[in-house]
N, C-alpha and C. Protein backbone atom coordinates (compact mmCIF):
# COMPACT_ATOMS: atom_id res chain seq x y z
N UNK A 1 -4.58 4.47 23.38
CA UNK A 1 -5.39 4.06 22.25
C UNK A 1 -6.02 5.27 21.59
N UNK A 2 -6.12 5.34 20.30
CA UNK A 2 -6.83 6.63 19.33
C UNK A 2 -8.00 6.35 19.92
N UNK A 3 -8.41 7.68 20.04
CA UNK A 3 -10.77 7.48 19.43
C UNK A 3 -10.70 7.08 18.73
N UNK A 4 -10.48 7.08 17.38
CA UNK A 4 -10.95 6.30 16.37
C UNK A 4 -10.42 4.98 15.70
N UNK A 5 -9.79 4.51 16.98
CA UNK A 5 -9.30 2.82 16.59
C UNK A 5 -10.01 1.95 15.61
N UNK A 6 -11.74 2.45 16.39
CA UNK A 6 -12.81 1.43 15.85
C UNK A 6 -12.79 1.70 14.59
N UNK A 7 -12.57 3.13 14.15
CA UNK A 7 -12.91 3.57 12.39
C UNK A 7 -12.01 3.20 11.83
N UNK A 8 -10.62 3.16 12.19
CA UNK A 8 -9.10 2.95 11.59
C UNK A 8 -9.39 1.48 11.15
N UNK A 9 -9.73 0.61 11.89
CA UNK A 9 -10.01 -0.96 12.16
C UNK A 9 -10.73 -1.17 10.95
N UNK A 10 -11.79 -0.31 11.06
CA UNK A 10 -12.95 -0.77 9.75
C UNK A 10 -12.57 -0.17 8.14
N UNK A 11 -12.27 0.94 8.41
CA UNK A 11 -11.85 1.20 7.26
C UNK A 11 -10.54 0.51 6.88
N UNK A 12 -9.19 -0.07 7.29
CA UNK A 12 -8.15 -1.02 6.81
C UNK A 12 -8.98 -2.04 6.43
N UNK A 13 -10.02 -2.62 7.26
CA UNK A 13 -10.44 -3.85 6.86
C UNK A 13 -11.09 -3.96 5.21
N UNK A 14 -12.14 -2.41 4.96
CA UNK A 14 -12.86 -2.10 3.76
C UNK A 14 -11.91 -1.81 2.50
N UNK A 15 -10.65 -0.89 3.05
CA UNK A 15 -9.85 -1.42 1.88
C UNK A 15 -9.02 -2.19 1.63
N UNK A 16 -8.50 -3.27 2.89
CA UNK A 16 -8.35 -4.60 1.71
C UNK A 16 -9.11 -5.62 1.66
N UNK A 17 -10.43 -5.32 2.07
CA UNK A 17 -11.58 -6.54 0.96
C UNK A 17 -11.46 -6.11 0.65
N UNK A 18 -11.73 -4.54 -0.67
CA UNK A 18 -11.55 -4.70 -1.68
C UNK A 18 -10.80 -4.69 -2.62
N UNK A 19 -9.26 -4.33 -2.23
CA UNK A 19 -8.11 -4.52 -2.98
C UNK A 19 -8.08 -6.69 -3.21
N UNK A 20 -8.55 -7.24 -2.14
CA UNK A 20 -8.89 -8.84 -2.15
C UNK A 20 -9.96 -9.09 -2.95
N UNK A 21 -10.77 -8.43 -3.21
CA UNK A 21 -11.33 -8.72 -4.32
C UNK A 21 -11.26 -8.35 -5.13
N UNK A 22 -10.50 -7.35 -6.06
CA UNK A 22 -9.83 -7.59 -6.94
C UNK A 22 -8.92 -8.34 -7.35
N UNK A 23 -8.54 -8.83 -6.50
CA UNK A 23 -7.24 -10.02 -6.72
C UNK A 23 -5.99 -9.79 -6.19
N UNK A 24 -5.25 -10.13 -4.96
CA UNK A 24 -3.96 -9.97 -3.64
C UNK A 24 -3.25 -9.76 -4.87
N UNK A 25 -2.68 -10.52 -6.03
CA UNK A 25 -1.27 -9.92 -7.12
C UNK A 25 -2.05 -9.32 -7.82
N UNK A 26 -3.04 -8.73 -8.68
CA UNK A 26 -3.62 -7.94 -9.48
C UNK A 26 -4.54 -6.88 -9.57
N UNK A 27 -4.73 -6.11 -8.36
CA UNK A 27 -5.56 -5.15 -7.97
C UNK A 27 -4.64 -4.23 -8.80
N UNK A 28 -5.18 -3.00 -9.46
CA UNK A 28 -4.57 -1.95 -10.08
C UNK A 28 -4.24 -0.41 -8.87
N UNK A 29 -3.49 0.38 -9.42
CA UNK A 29 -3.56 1.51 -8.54
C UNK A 29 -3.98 2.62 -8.37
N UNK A 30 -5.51 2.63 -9.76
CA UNK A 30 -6.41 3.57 -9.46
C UNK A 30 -7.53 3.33 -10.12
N UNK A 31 -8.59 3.54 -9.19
CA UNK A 31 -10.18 3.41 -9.11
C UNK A 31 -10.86 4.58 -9.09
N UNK A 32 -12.03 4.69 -9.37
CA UNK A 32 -12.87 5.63 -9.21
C UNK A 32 -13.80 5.48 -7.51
N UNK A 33 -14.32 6.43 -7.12
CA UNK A 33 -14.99 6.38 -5.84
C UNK A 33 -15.77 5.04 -5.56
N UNK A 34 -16.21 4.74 -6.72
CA UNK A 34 -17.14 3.45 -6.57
C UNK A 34 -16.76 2.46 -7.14
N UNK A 35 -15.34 1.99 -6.83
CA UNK A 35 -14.56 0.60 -6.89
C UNK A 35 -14.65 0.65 -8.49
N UNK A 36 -15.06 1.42 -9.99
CA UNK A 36 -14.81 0.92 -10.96
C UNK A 36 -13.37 1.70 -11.02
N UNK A 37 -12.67 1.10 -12.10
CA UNK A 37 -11.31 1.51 -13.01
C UNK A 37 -11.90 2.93 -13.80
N UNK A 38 -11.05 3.99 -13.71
CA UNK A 38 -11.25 4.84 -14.06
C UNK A 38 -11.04 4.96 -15.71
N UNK A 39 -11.78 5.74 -16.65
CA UNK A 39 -11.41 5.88 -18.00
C UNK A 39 -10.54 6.40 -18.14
N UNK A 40 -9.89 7.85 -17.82
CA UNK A 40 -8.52 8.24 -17.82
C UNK A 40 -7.77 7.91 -16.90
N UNK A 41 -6.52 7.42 -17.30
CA UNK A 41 -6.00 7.26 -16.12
C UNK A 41 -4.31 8.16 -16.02
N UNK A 42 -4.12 8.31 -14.34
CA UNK A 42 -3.60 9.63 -14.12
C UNK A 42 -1.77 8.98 -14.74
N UNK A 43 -1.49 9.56 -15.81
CA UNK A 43 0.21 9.46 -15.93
C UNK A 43 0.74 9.01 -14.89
N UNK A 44 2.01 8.82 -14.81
CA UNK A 44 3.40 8.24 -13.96
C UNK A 44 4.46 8.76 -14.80
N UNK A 45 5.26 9.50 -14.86
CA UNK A 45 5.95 9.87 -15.72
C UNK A 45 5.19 10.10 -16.85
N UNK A 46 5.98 8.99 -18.00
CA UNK A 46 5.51 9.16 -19.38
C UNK A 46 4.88 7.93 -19.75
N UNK A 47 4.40 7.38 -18.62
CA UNK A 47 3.39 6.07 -18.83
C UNK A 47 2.25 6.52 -18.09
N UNK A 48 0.89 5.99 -18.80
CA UNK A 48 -0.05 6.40 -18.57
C UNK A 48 -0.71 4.82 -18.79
N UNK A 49 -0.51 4.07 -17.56
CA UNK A 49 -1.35 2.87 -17.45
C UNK A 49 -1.58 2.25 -16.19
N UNK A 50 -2.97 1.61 -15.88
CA UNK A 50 -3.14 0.98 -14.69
C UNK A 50 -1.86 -0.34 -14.87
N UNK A 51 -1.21 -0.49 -13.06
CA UNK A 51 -0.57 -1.26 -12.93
C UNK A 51 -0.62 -1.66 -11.41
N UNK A 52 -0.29 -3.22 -10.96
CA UNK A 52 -0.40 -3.17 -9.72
C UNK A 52 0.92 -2.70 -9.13
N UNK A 53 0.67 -1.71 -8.69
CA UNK A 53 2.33 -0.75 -8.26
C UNK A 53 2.67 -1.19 -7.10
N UNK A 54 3.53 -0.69 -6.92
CA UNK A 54 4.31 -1.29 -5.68
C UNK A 54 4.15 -0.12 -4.68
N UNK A 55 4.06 1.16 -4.61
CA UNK A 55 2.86 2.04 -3.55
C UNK A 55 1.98 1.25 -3.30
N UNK A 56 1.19 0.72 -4.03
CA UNK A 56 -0.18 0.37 -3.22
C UNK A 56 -0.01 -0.69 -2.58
N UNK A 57 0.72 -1.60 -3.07
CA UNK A 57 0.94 -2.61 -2.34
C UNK A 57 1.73 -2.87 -0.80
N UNK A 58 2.32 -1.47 -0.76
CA UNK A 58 3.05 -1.03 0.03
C UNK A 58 2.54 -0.49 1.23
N UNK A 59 1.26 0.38 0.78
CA UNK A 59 0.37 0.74 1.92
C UNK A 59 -0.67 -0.10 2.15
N UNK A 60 -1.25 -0.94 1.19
CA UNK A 60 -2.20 -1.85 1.83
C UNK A 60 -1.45 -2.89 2.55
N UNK A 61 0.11 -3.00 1.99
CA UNK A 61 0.17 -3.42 3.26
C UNK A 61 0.12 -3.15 4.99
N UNK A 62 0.92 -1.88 4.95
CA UNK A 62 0.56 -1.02 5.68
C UNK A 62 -0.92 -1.04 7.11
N UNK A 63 -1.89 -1.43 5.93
CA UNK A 63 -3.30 -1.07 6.77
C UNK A 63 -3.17 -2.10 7.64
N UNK A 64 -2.49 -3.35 7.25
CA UNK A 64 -2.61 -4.69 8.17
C UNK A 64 -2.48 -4.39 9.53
N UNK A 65 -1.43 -3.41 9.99
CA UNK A 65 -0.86 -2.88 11.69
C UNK A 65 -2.59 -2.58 12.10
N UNK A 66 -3.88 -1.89 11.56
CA UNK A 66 -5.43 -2.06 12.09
C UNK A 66 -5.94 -3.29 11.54
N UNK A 67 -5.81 -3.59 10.89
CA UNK A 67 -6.96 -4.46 10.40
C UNK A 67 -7.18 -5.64 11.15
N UNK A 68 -8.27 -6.12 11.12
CA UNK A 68 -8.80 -7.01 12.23
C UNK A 68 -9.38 -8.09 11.57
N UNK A 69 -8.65 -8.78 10.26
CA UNK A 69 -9.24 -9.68 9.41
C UNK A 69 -7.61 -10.71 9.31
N UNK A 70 -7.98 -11.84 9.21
CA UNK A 70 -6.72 -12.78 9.34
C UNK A 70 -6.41 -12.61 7.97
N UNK A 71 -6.72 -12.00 6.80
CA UNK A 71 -6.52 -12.15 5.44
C UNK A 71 -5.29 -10.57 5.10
N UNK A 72 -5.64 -10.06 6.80
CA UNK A 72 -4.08 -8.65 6.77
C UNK A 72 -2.98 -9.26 6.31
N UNK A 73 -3.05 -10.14 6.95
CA UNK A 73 -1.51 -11.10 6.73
C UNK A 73 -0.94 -11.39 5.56
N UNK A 74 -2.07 -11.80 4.85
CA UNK A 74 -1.93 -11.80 2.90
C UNK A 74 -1.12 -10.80 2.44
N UNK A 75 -1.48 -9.25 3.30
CA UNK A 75 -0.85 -7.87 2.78
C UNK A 75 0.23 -7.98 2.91
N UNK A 76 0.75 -8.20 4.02
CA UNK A 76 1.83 -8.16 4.93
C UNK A 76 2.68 -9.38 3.92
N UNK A 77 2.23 -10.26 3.59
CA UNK A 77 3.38 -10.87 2.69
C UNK A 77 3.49 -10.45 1.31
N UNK A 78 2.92 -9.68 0.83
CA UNK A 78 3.01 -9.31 -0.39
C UNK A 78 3.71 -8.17 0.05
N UNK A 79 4.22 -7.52 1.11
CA UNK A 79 5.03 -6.31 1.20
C UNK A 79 6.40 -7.63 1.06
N UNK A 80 6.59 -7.68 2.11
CA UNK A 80 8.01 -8.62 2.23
C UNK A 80 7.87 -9.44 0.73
N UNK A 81 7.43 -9.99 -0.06
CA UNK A 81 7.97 -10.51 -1.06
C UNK A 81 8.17 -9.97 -2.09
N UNK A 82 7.46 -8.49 -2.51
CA UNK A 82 7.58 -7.16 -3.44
C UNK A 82 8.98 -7.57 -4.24
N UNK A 83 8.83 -6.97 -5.28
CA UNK A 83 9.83 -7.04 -6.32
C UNK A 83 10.52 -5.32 -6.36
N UNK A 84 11.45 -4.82 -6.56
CA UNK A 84 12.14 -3.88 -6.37
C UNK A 84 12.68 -3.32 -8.34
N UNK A 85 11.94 -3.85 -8.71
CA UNK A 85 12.49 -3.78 -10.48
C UNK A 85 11.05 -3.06 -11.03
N UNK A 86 11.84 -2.43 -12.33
CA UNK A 86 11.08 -2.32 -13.39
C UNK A 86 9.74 -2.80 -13.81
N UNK A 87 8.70 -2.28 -14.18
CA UNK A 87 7.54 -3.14 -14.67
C UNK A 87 7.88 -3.58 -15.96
N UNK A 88 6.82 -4.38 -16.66
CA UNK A 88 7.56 -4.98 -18.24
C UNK A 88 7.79 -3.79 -18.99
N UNK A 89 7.09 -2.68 -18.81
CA UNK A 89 7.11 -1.42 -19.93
C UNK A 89 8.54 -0.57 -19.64
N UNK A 90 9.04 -0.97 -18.60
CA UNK A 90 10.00 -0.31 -18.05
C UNK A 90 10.39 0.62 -17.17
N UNK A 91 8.98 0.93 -16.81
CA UNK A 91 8.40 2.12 -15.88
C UNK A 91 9.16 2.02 -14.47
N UNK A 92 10.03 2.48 -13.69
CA UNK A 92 10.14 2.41 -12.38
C UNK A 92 9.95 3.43 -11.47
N UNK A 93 9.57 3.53 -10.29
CA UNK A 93 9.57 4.95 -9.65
C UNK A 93 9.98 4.77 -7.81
N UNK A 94 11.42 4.96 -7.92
CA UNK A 94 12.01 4.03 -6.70
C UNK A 94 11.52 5.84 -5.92
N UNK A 95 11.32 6.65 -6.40
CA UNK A 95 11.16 7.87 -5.59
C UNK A 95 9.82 7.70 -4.32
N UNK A 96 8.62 7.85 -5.41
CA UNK A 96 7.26 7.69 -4.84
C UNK A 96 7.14 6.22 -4.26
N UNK A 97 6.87 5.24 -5.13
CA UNK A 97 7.19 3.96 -4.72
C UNK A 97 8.02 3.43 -3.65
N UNK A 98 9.04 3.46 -3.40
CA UNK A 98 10.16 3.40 -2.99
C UNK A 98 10.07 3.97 -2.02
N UNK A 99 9.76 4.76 -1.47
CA UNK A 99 9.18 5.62 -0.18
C UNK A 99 8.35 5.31 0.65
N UNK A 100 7.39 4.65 -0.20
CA UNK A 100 6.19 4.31 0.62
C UNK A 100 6.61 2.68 0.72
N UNK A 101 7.38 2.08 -0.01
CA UNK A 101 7.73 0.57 0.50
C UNK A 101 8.52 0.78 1.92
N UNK A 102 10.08 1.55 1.90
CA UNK A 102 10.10 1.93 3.04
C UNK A 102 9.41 2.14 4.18
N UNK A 103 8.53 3.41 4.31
CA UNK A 103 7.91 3.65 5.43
C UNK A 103 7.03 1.91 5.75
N UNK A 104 6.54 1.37 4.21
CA UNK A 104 5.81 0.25 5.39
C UNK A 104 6.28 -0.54 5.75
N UNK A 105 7.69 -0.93 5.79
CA UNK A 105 8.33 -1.76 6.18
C UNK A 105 8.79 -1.20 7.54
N UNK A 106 8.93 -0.08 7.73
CA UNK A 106 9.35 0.34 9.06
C UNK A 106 8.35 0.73 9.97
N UNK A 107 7.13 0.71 9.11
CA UNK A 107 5.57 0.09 10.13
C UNK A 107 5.27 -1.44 10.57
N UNK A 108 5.72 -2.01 10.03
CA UNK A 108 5.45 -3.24 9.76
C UNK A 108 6.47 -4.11 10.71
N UNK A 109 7.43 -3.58 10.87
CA UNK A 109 8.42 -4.42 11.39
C UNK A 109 8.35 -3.72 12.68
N UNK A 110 7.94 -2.56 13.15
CA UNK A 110 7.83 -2.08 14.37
C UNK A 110 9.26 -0.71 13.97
N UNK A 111 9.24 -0.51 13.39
CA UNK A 111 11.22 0.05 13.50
C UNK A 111 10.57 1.67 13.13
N UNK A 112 9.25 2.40 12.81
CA UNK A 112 9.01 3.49 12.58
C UNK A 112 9.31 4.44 14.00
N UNK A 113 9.61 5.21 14.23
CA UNK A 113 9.82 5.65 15.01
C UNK A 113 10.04 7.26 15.23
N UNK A 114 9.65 8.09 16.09
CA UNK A 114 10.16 9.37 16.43
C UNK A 114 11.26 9.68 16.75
N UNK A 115 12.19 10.04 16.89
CA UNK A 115 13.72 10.10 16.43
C UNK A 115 14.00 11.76 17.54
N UNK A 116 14.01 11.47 19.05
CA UNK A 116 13.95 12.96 18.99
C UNK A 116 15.31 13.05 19.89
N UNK A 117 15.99 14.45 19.87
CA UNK A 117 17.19 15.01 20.52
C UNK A 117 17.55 14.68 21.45
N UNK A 118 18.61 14.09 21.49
CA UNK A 118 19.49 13.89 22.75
C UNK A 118 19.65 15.36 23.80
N UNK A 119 18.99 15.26 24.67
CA UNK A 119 19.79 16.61 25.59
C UNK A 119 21.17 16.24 26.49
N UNK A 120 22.17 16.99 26.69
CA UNK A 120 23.60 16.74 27.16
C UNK A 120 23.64 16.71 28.69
């Protein structure tokens, strides 16, 4: 077990209440320190708009493997039901995105793993 199970635990739990209170399909994917929506917001390519991305949704799902709230589970299905397409503007980013859906699926399902050398 980590030392800091207990902190891992609390903090997954703190960020998804509040990705849950923003709303499980409509939380955006960037905030300022103190939960408001930021005035500028950081590009993606050549789009420059809050969207609920599929990174974030990807790692909050993610946090569910600590979190100690029955509402993880909410995360955890919004990974498995994720959409793999375009937003309406057309924006996709299977690189960044796409990476981090991966890895949480291979957290999530148990399948992450250290991968180390066969000796002969």
């Amino acid at each position: 077990m980590p030392r800091d199970k207990k902190w891992q635990q609390e903090y997954a739990n703190r960020i998804q209440n509040f990705l849950y209170c923003q709303g499980l399909k409509t939380y955006v994917d960037q905030y300022n320190i103190d939960g408001s929506t930021p005035d500028w917001i950081l590009p993606a390519g050549r789009y420059q708009k809050l969207r609920h991305s599929l990174g974030l949704v990807s790692t909050a799902g993610a946090a569910s493997i600590m979190a100690t709230h029955p509402k993880g589970w909410k995360f955890v299905d919004e990974v498995w039901n994720a959409k793999l397409e375009p937003y309406e503007d057309g924006y996709f980013d299977p690189y960044f995105d796409g990476l981090l859906y991966l890895f949480s699926l291979m957290h999530l399902s148990g399948n992450y793993r250290i991968i180390t050398p066969q000796s002969n």
